[in-house]
C-alpha atoms as a PDB file:
ATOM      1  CA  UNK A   1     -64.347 161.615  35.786  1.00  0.00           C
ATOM      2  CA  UNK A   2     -61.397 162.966  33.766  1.00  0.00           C
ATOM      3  CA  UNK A   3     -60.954 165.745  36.862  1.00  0.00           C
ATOM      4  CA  UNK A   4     -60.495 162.396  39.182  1.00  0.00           C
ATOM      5  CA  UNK A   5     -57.288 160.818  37.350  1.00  0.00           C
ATOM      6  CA  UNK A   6     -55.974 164.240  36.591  1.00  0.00           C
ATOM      7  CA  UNK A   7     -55.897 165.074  40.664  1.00  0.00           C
ATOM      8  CA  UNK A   8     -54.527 161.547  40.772  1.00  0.00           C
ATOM      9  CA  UNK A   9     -51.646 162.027  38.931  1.00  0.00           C
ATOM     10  CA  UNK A  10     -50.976 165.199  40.573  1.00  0.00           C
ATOM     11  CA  UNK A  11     -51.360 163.294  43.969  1.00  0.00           C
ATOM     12  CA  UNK A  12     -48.558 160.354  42.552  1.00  0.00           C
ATOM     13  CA  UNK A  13     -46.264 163.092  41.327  1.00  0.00           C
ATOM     14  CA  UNK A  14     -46.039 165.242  44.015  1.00  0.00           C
ATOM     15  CA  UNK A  15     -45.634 161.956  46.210  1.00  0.00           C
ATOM     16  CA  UNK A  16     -42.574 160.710  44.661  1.00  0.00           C
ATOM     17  CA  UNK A  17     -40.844 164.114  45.021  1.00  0.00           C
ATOM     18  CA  UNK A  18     -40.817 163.024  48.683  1.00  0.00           C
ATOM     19  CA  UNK A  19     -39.680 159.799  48.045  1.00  0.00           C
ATOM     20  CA  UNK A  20     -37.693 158.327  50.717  1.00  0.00           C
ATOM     21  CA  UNK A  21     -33.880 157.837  49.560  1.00  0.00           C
ATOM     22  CA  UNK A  22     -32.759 154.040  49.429  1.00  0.00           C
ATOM     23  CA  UNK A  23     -29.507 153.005  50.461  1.00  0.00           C
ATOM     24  CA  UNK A  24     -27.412 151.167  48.107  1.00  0.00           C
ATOM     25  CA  UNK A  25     -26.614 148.034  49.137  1.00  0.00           C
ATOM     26  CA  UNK A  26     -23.860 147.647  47.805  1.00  0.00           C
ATOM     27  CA  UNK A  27     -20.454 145.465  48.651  1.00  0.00           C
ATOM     28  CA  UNK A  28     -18.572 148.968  49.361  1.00  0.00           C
ATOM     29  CA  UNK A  29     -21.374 149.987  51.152  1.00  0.00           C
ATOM     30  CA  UNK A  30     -21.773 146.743  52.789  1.00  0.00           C
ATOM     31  CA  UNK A  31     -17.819 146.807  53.682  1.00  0.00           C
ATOM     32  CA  UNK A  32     -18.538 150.083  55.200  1.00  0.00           C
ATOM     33  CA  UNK A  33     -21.580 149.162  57.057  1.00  0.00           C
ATOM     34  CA  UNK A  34     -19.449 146.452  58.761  1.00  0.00           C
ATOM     35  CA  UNK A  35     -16.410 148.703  60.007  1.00  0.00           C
ATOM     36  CA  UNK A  36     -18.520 150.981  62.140  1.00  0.00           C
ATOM     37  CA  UNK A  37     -19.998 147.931  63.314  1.00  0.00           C
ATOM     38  CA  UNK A  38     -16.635 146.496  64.449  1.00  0.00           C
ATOM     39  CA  UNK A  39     -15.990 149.853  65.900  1.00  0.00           C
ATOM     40  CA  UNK A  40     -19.383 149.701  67.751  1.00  0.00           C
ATOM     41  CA  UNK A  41     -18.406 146.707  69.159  1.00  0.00           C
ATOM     42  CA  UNK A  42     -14.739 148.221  70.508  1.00  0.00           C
ATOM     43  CA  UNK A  43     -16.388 151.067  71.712  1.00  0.00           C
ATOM     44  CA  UNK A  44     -19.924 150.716  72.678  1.00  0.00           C
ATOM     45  CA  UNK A  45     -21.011 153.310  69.141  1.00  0.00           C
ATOM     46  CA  UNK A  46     -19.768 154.162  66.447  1.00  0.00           C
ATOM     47  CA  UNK A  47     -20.699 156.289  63.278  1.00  0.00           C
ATOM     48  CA  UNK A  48     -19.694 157.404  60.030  1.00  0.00           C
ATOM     49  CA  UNK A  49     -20.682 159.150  57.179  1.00  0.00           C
ATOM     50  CA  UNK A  50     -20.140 156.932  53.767  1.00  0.00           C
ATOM     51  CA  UNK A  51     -19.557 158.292  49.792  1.00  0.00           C
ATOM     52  CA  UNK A  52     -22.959 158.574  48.871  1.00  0.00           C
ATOM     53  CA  UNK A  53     -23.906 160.501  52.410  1.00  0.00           C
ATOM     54  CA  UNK A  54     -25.919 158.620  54.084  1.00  0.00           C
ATOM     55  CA  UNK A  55     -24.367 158.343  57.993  1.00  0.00           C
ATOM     56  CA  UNK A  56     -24.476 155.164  59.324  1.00  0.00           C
ATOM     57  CA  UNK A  57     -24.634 154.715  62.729  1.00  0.00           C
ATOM     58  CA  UNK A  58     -23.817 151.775  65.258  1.00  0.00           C
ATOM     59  CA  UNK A  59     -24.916 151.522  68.620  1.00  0.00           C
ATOM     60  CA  UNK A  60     -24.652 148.358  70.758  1.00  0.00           C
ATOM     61  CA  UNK A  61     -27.440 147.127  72.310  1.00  0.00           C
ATOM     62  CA  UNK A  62     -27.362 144.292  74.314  1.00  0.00           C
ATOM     63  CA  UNK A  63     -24.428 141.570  74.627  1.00  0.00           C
ATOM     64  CA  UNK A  64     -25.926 138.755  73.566  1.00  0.00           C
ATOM     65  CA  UNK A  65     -23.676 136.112  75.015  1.00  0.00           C
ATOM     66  CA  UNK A  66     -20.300 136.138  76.418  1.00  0.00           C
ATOM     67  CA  UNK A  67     -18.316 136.907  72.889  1.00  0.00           C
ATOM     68  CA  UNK A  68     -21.295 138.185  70.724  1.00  0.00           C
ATOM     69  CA  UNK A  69     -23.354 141.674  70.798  1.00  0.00           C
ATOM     70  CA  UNK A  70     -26.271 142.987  68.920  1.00  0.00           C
ATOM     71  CA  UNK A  71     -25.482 146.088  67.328  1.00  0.00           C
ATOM     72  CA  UNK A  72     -28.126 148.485  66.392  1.00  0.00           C
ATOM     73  CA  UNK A  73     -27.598 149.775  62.854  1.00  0.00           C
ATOM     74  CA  UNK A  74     -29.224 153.318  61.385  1.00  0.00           C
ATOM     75  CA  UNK A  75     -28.875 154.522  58.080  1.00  0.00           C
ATOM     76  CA  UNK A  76     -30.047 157.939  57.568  1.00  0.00           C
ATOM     77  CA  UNK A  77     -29.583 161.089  55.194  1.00  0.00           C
ATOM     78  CA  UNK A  78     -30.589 164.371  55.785  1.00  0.00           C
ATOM     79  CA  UNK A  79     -31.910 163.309  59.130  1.00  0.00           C
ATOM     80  CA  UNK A  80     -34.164 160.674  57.484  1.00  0.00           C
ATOM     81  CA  UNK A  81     -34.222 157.269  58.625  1.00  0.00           C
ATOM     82  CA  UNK A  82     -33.535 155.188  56.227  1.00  0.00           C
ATOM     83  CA  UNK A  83     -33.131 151.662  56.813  1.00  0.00           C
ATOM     84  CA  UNK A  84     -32.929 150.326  60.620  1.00  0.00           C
ATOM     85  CA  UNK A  85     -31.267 146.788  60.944  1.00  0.00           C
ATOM     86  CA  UNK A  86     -29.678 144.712  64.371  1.00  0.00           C
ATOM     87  CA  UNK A  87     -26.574 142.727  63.746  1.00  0.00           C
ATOM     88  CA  UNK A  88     -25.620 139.812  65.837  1.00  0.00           C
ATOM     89  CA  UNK A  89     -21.404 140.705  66.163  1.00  0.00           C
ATOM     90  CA  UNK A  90     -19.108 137.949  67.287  1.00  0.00           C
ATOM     91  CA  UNK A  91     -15.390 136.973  67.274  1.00  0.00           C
ATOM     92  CA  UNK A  92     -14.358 135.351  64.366  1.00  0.00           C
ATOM     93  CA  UNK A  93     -12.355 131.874  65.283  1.00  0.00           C
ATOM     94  CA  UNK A  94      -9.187 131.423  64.491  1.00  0.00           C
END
């Protein structure tokens, strides 16, 4: 029984060295999330790698009305994906 937990442990350790990297969600990161959005939305993609390295990139999708398109968001680092997201762009009224 005691050769069960030990494998165990050696089966949870070795699992979080391949721990997937989380993305801080953070207002900077958040601010920077939202430009290559906005650029997305000018130019059809956009990408850009943030301060922490994880490269977040913008593709849009599908117009969604008239003013508004879903953008595609991926957040990866070192290739990984990371966090996968759509965002609903529109004008902002003035």
């Amino acid at each position: 029984m005691e050769l069960r937990y030990a494998a165990l442990a050696v089966c949870v350790c070795a699992g979080s060295a391949w721990a997937q990297p989380q993305w801080p969600d953070t207002p900077e990161s958040r601010v920077f999330r939202q430009r290559v959005i906005d650029l997305a939305v000018l130019y059809g993609e956009a990408s850009g790698l943030d301060e922490q390295g994880f490269l977040i990139h913008g593709k849009v999708v599908e117009p969604a009305a008239a003013a508004c398109k879903t953008v595609a968001v991926d957040i990866r680092q070192g290739g990984a994906l990371v966090r996968q997201e759509n965002f609903l762009a529109c004008p902002k009224a003035e």
